[in-house]
Protein backbone atom coordinates (compact mmCIF):
# COMPACT_ATOMS: atom_id res chain seq x y z
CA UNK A 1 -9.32 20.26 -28.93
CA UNK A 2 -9.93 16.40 -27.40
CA UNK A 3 -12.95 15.94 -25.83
CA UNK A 4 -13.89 12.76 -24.08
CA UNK A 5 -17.90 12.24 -22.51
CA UNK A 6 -18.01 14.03 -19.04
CA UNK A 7 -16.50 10.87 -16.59
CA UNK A 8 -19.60 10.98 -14.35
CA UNK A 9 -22.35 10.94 -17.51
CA UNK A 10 -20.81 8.29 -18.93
CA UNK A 11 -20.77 6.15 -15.82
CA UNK A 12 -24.44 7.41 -15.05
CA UNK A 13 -25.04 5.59 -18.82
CA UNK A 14 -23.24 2.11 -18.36
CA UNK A 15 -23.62 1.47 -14.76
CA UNK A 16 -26.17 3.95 -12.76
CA UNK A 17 -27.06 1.86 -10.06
CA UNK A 18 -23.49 0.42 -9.26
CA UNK A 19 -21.96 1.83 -5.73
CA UNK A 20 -19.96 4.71 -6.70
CA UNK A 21 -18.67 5.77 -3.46
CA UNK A 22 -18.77 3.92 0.41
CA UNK A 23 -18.57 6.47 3.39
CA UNK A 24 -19.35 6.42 6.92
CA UNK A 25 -21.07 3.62 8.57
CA UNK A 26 -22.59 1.58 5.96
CA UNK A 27 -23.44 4.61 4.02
CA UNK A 28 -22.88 4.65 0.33
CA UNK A 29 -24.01 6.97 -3.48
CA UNK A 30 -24.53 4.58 -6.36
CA UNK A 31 -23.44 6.52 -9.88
CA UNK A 32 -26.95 7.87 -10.44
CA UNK A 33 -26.85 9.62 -7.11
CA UNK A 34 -23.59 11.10 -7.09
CA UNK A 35 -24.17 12.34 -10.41
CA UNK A 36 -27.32 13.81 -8.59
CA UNK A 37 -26.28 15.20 -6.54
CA UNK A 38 -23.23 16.81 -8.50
CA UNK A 39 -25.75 18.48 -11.19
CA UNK A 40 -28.04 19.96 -8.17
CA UNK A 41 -25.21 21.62 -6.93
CA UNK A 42 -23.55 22.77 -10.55
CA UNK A 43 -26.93 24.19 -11.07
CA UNK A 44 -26.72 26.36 -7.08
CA UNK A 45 -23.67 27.47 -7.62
CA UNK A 46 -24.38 28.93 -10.95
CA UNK A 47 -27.05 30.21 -9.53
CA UNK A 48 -24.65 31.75 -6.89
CA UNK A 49 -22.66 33.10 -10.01
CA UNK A 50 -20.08 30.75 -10.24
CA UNK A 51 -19.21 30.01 -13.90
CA UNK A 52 -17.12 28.76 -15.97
CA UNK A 53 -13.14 29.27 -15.75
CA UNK A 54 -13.57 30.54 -11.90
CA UNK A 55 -11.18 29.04 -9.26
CA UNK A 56 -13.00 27.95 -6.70
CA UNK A 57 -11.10 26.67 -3.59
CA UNK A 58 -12.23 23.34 -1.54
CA UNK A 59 -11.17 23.50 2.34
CA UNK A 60 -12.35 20.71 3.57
CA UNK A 61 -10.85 17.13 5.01
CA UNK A 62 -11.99 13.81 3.68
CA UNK A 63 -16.31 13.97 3.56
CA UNK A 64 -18.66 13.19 1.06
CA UNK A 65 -18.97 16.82 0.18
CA UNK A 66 -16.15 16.88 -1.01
CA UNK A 67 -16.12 14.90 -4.34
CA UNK A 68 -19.71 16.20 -4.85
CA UNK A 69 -17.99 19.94 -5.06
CA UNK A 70 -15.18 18.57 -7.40
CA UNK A 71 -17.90 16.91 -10.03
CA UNK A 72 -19.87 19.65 -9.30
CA UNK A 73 -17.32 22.66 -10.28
CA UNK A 74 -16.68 20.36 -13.30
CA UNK A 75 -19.76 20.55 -14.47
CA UNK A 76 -19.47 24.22 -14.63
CA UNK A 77 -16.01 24.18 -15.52
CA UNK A 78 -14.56 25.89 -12.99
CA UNK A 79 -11.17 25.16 -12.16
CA UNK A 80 -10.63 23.33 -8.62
CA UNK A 81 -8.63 24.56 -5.94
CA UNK A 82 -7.36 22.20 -3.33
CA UNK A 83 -6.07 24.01 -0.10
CA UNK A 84 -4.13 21.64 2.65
CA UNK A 85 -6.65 22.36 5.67
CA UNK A 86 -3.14 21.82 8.24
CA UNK A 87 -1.72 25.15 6.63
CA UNK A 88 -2.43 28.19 9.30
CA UNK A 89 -4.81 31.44 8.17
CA UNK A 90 -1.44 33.28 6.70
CA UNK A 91 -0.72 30.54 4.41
CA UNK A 92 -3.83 29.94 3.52
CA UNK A 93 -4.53 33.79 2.26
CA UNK A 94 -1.22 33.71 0.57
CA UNK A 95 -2.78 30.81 -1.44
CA UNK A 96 -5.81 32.13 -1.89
CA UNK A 97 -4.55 35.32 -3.15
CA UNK A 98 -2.03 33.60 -5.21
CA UNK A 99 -4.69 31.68 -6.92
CA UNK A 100 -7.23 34.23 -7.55
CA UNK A 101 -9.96 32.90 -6.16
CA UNK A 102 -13.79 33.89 -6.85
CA UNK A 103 -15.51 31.49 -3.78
CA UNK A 104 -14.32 29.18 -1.68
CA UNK A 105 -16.14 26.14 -0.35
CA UNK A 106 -15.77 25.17 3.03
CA UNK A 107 -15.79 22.08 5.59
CA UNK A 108 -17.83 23.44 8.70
CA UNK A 109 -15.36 21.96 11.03
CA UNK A 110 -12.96 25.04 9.15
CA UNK A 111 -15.28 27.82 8.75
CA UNK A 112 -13.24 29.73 11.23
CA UNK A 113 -10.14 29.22 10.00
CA UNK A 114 -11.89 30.11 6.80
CA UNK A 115 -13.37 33.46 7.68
CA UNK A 116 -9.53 34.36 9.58
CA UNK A 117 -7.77 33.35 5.93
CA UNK A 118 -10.05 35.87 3.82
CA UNK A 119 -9.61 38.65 6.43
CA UNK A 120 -5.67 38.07 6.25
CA UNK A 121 -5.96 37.48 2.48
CA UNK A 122 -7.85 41.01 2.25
CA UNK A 123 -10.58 39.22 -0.30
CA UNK A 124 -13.60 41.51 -0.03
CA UNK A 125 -15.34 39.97 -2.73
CA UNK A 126 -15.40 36.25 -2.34
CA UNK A 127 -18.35 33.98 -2.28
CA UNK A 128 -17.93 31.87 1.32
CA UNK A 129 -19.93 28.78 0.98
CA UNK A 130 -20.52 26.58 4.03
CA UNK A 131 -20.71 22.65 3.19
CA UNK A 132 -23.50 22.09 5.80
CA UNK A 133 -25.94 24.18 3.19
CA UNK A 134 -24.83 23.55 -0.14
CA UNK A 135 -26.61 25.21 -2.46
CA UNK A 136 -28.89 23.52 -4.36
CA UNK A 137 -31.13 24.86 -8.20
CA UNK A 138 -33.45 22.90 -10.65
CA UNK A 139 -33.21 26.36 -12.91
CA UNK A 140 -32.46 25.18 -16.42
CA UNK A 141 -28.71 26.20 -16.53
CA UNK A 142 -26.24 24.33 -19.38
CA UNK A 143 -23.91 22.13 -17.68
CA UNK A 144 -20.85 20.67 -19.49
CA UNK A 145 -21.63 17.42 -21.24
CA UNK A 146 -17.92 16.96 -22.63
CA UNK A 147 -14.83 17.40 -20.97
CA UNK A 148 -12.28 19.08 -22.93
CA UNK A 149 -8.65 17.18 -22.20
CA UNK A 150 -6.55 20.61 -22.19
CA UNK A 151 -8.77 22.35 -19.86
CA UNK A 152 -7.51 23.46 -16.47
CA UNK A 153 -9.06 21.09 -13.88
CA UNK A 154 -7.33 21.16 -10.35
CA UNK A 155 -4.89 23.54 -8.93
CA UNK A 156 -2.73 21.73 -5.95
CA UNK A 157 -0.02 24.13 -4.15
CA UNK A 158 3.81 22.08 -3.43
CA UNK A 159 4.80 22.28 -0.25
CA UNK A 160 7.33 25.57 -1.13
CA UNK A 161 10.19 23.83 0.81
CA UNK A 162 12.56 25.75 -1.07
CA UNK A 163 10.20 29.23 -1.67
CA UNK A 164 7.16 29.99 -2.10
CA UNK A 165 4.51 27.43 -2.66
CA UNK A 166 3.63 27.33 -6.52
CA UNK A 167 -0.26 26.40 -8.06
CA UNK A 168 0.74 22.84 -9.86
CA UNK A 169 -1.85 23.21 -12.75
CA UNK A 170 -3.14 20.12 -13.93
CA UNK A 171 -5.69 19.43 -16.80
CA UNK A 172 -8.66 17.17 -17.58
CA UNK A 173 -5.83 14.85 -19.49
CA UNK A 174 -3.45 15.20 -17.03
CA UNK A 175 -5.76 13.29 -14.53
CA UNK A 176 -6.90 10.93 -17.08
CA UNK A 177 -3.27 9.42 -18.51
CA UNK A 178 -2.78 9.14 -14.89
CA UNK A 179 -5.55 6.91 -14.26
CA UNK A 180 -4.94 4.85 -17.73
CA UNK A 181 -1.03 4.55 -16.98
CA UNK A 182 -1.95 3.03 -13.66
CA UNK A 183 -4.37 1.13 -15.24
CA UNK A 184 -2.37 -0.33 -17.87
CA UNK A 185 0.20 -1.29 -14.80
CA UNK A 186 -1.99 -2.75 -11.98
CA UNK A 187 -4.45 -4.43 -13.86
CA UNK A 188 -8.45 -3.74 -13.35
CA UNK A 189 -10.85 -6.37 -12.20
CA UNK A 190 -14.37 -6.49 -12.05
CA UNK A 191 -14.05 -7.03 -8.08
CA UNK A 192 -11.57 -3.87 -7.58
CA UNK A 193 -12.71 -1.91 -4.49
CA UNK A 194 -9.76 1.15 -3.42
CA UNK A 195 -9.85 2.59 -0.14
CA UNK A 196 -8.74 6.42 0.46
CA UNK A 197 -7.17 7.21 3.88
CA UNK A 198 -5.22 9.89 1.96
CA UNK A 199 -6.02 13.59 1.94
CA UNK A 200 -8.35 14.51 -0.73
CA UNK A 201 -6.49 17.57 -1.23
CA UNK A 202 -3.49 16.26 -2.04
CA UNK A 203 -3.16 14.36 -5.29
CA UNK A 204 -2.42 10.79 -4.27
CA UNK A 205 -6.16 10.88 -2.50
CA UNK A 206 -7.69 13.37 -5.61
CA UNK A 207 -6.21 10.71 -7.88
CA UNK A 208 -8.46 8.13 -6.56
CA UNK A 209 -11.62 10.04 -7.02
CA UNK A 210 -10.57 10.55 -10.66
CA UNK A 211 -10.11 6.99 -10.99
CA UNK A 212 -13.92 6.09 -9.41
CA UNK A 213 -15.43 7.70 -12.14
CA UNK A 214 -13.08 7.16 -15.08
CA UNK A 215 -12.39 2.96 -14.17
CA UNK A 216 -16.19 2.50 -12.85
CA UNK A 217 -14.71 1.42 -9.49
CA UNK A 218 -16.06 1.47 -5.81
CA UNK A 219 -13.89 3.74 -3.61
CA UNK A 220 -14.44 3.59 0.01
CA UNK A 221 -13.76 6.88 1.62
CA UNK A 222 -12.37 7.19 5.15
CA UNK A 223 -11.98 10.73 6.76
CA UNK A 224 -8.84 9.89 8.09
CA UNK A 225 -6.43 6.99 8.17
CA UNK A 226 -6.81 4.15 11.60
CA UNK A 227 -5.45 0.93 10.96
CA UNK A 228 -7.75 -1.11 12.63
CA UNK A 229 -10.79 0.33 10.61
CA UNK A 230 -8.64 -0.50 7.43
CA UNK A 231 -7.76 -4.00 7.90
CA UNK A 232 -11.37 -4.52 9.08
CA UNK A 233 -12.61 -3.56 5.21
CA UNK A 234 -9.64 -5.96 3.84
CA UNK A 235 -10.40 -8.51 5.79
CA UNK A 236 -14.17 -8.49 5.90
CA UNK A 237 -15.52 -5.79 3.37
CA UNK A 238 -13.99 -6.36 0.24
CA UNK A 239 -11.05 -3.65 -0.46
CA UNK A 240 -8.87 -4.96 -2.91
CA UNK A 241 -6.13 -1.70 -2.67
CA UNK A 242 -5.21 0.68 -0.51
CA UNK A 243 -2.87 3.69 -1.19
CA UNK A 244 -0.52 4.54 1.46
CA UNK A 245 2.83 6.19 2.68
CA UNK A 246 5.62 4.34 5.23
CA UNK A 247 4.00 5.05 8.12
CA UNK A 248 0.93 4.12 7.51
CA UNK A 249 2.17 0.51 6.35
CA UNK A 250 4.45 0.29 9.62
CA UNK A 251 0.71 -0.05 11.70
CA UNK A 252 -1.27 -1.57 9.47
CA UNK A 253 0.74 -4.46 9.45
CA UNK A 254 1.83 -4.12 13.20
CA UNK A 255 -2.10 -4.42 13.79
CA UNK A 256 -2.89 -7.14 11.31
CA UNK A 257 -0.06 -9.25 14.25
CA UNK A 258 -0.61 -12.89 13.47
CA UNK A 259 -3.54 -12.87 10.84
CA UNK A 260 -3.30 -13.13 6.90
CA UNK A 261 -5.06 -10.81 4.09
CA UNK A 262 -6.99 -12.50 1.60
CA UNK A 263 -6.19 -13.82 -1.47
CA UNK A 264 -8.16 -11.04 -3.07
CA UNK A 265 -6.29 -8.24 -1.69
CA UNK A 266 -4.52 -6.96 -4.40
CA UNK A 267 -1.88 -4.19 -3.07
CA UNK A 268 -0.80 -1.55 -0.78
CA UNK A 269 0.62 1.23 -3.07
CA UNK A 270 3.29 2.59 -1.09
CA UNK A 271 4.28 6.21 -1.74
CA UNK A 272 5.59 9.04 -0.55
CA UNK A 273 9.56 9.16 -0.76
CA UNK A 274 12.26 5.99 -0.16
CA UNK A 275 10.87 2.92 1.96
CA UNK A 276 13.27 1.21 4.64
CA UNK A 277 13.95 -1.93 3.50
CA UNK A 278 12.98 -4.15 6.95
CA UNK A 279 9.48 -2.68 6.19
CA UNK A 280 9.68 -4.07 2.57
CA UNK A 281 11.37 -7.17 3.71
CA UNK A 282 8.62 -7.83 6.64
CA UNK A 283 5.85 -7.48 4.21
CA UNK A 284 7.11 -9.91 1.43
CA UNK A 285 7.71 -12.52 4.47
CA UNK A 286 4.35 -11.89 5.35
CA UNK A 287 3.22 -12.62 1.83
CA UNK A 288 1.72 -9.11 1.47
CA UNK A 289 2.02 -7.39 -1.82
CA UNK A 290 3.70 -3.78 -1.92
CA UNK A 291 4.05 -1.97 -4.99
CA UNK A 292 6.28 0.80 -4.52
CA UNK A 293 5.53 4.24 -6.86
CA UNK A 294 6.95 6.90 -7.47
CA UNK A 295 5.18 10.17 -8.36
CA UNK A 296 4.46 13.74 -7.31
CA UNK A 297 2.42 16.98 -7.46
CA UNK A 298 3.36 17.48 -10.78
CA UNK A 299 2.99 14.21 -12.09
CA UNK A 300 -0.95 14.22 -11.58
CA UNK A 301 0.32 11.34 -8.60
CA UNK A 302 1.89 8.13 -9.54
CA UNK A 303 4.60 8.42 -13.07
CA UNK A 304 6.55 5.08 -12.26
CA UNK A 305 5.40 1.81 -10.10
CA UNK A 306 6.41 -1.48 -9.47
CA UNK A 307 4.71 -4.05 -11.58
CA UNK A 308 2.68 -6.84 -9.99
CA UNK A 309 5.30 -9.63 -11.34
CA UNK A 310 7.79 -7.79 -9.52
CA UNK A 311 6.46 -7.04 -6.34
CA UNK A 312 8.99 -9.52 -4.46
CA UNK A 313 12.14 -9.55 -6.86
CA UNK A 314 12.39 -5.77 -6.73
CA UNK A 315 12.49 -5.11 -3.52
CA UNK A 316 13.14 -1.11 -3.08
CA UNK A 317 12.55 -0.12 -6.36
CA UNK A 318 9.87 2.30 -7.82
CA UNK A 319 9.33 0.49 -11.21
CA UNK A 320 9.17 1.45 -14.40
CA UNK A 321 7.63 4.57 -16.04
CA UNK A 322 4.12 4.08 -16.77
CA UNK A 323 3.11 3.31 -20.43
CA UNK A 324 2.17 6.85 -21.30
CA UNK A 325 5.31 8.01 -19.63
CA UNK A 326 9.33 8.70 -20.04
CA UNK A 327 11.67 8.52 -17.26
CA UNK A 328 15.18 9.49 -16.89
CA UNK A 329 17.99 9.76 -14.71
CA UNK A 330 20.59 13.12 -15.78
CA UNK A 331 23.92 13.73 -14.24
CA UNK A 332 25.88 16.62 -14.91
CA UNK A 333 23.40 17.14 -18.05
CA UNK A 334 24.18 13.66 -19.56
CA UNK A 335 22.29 10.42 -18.80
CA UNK A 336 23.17 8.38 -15.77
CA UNK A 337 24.59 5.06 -16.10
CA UNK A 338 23.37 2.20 -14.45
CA UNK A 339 23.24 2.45 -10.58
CA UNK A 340 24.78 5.96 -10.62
CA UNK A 341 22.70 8.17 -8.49
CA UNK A 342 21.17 11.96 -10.49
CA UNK A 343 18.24 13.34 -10.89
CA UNK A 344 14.92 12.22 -12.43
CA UNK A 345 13.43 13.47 -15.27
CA UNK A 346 9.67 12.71 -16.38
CA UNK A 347 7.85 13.76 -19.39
CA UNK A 348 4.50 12.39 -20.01
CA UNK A 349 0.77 13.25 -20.39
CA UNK A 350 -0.23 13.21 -17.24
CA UNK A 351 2.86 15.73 -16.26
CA UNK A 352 1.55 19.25 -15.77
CA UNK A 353 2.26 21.92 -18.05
CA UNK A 354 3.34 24.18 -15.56
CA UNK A 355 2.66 26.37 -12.69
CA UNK A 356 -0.25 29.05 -12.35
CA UNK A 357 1.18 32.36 -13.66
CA UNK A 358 4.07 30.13 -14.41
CA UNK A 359 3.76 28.01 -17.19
CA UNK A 360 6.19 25.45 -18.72
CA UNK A 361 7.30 24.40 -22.06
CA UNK A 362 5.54 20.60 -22.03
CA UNK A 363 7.70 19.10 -24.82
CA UNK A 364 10.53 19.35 -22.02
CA UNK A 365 11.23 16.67 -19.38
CA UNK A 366 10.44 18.09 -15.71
CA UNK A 367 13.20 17.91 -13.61
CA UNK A 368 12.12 16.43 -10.66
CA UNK A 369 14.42 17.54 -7.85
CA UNK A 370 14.54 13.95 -6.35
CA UNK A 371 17.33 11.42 -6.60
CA UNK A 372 17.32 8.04 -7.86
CA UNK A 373 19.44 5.65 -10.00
CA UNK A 374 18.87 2.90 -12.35
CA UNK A 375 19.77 -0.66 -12.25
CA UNK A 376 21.20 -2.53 -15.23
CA UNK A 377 17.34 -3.58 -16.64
CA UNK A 378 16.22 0.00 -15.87
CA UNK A 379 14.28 -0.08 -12.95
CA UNK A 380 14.08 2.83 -10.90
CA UNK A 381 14.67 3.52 -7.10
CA UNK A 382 14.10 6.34 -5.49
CA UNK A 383 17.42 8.18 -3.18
CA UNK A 384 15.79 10.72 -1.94
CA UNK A 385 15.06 14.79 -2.69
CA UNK A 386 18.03 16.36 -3.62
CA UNK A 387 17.63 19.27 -1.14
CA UNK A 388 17.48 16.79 1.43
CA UNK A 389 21.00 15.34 0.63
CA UNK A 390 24.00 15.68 3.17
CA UNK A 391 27.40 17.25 2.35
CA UNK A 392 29.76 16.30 4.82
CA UNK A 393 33.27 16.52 3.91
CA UNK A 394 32.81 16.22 0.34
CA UNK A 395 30.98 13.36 0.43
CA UNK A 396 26.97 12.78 -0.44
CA UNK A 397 24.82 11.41 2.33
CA UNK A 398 21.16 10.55 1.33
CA UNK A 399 19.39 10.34 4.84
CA UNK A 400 16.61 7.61 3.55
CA UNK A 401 19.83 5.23 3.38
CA UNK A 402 20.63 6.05 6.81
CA UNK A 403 16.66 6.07 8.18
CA UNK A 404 16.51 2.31 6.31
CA UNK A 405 19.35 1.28 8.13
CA UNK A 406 18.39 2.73 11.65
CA UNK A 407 14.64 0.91 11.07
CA UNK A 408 16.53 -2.55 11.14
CA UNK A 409 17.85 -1.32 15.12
CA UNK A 410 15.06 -3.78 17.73
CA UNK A 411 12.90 -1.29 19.47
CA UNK A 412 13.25 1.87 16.85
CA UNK A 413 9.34 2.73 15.89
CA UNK A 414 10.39 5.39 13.24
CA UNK A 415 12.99 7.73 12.49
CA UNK A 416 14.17 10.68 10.78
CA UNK A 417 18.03 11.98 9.28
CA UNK A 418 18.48 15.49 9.00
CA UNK A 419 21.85 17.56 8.77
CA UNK A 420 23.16 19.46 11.23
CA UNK A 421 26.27 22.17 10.82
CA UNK A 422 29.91 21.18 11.57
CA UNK A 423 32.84 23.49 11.89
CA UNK A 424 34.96 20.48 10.82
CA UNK A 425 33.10 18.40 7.91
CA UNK A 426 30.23 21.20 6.66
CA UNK A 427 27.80 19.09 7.39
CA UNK A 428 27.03 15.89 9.78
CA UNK A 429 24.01 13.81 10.14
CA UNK A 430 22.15 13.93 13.31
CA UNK A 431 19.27 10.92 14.21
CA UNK A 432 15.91 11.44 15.83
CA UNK A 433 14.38 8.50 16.52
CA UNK A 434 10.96 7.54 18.07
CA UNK A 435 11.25 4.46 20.40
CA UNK A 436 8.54 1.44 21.02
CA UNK A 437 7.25 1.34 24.35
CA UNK A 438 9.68 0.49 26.92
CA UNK A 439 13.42 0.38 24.41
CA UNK A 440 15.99 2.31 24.82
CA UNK A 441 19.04 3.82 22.77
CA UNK A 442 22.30 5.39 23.52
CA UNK A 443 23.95 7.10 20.80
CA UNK A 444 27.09 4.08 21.52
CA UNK A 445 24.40 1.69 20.73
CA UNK A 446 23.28 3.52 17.75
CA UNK A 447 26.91 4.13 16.05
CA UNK A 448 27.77 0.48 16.87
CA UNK A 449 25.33 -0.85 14.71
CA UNK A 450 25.40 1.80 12.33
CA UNK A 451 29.25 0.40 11.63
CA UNK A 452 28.08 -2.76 10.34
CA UNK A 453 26.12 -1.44 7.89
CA UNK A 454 27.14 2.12 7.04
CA UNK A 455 30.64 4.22 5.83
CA UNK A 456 31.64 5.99 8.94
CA UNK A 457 30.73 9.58 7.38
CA UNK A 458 27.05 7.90 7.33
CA UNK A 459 27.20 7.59 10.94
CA UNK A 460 25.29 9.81 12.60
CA UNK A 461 26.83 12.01 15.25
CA UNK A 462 23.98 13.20 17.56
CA UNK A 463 20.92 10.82 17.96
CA UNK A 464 17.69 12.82 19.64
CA UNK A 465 15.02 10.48 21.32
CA UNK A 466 11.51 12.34 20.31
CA UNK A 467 8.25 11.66 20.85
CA UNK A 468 6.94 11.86 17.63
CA UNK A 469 8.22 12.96 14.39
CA UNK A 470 6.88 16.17 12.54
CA UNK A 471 5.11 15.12 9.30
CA UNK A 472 1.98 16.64 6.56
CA UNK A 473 -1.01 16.32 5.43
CA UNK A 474 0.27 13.19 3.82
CA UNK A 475 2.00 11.96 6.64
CA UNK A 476 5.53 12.47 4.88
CA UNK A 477 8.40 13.39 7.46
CA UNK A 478 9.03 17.04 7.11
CA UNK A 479 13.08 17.02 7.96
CA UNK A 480 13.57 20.57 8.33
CA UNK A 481 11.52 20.60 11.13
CA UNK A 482 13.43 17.67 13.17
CA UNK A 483 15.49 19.97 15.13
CA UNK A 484 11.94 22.12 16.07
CA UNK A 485 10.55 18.85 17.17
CA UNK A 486 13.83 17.47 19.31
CA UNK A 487 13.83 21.48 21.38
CA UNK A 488 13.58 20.36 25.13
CA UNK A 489 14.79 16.42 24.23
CA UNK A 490 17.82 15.18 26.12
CA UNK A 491 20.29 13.16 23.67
């Protein structure tokens, strides 16, 4: 068994007066109060009869609370379960059930939905436990000094796209050669400050807390991403990185207009699927650095990202597997060869072991049910998910590639591909696009341009104007919805 000092003690013993955490206005916990107020509520919820090797599930959107539960339930060793606060009550008690849950610890602003998910989920014994009145014990309980590196930690549901949602498990070492492999490939420096404007819940924000205490690094915490807000704290407060997806880049930059980020910003880490390539383009002439990654659930977030020395040669590509980590791309069961598109395969410590109730044989690579290729000096870019992938007349359409091209078109804001049936071809693609104030776009327009850059069976053959498109928690375009969304659009 590997055992490493718990992350929080040991940043309690070099550095307990440091700022561990920035939130709300001008608010902030150095390392000695976080770990505080972690232990005092270890110690109530013991006291509650939480112990060790319960799941206990967080609902809750981005507060303070919330990575005082997760260090807390740590302490215990408890295993942490993170529940997407968008999902509806039904969802929610499928989880819940699914998970086995003892208590569940809950956001005020979601105590209703809360109490409505236990009464659906049928859970007559679970502890409910508002985060308004934490509770709170100086009783002399034992609270883990050690963390043990194949001990459950988290469990984080996938989105169940293609079934039901499965509990990603992911250990103490899973989050930890995360944090190292990213480590080892951005760099640290003494004057590294990372904003979250991700969801806590979902691993690409959880990472970030995992990397506070294990790197000694600020975070500043935002409950919810505004771009103005953020380029305020690069600008003028010190935030060296910033995690985000597409969209979230798209108006950050759109609000920065005509000003520059300083030289010490280090990076936007741009997740969260294939990035069109004006975006990329319009950063790098803007001089501001993107490092694409790739990662998911079961990756314990980020498995491959673009290096720093390659932040403007690579444009569009995901990197290289981290250090720790092994990164493949299979066709037909054989390895791909360079730039022919299959599907990744990652195998690594920071790769979960399986799914709850479901476990997996780790020595095997995970396959990852997203497309990519390789380019002749093996970095990777990301096509898109498999299941996403377009059929029409035999050939493969990946609707990122189309999206990319449609983000070039003057006056589109964003847009989405998504497949639509055809009596002729199987399958067509169909555009829904989400104008700028004031533009406007015929379908004639849209093919026209389209044939410069695209095959013809790329083309799509309907284009919806929509409002908005639908997207998650994470702000990730959810495509099956697209034709939900364009009900009551003309074309």
């Amino acid at each position: 068994m590997s055992e490493i000092p718990h992350w929080l003690e040991k940043q309690y013993e070099l550095q307990p007066e440091a700022t561990a955490i920035e939130y709300g206005e001008q608010k902030s916990l150095s390392y000695s109060a976080l770990r505080e107020k972690s232990r005092e509520l270890a110690k109530g919820l013991m006291k509650e009869g939480i112990k060790a090797g319960d799941h206990v599930a967080l609902l809750s959107a981005n507060r303070i609370e919330f990575p005082v539960c997760v260090h807390a339930l740590s302490y215990i060793g408890a295993v942490v379960v993170c529940l997407n606060i968008r999902l509806t009550p039904e969802e929610l008690a499928y989880q819940m059930n699914d998970a086995e849950i003892s208590a569940l610890i809950v956001d005020s602003d979601f105590e209703d939905k809360a109490l409505r998910s236990i009464e659906k989920a049928k859970l007559k014994h679970i502890e409910l436990i508002n985060m308004r009145c934490l509770p709170k014990s100086d009783e002399p309980f034992v609270l883990k000094e050690q963390l043990c590196l194949e001990d459950v930690f988290t469990m984080m549901y996938t989105s169940g796209t293609t079934g039901k949602p499965k509990a990603v498990m992911h250990t103490y070492g899973n989050h930890w050669f995360s944090a190292i492999g990213s480590a080892l490939n951005l760099g640290l420096s003494q004057s590294d400050k990372w904003l979250i404007c991700l969801p806590m819940f979902h691993v690409g924000g959880f990472s970030l807390l995992m990397k506070n205490v294990i790197y000694g690094m600020p975070i500043r915490l935002l409950s919810h991403f505004n771009a103005r807000v953020i380029n305020n704290e690069i600008l003028h407060h010190g935030v060296t990185m910033v995690s985000v997806v597409t969209v979230m880049l798209q108006r950050l930059i759109r609000d920065l207009q005509q000003e520059n980020y300083p030289s010490s910003f280090r990076c936007f880490l741009l997740g969260g699927g294939p990035v069109p390539k004006p975006l990329l383009k319009k950063a790098s002439e803007k001089g501001i650095p993107v490092f694409q990654t790739y990662g998911m659930t079961e990756t314990s977030s980020q498995i491959a990202t673009l290096s720093p020395v390659d932040a403007f040669n690579k444009l569009g590509s995901a990197g290289k597997a981290l250090a720790p980590a092994m990164l493949k791309v299979m066709v037909d069961g054989r390895p791909a060869n360079a730039y022919e598109t299959g599907e990744i395969h990652v195998k690594g410590p920071m790769v979960s072991a399986g799914y709850y109730k479901k476990a997996r044989n780790n020595s095997e690579y995970l396959a990852t049910g997203d497309a990519g290729y390789l380019d002749e000096e093996g970095f990777l870019y990301v096509v898109d998910r498999v299941k996403d992938m377009i059929i029409s007349g035999g050939e493969n359409i990946y609707p990122a590639e189309v999206e990319s091209v449609i983000m070039g078109l003057e006056g589109v804001e964003e847009v989405g591909v998504a497949a639509a049936v055809d009596e002729e071809w199987g399958e067509v693609p169909v555009a829904f696009v989400v104008l700028q104030a004031g533009a406007e776009l015929s379908l004639e327009k849209l093919t026209t341009y389209c044939h410069q850059h695209l095959a013809s069976y790329k083309i799509p053959k309907q284009l919806f104007i929509i409002s908005e498109l639908p997207r998650n928690a994470s702000n990730k375009v959810v495509r099956r919805k697209l034709f939900e969304y364009a009900q009551g659009n003309d074309n």
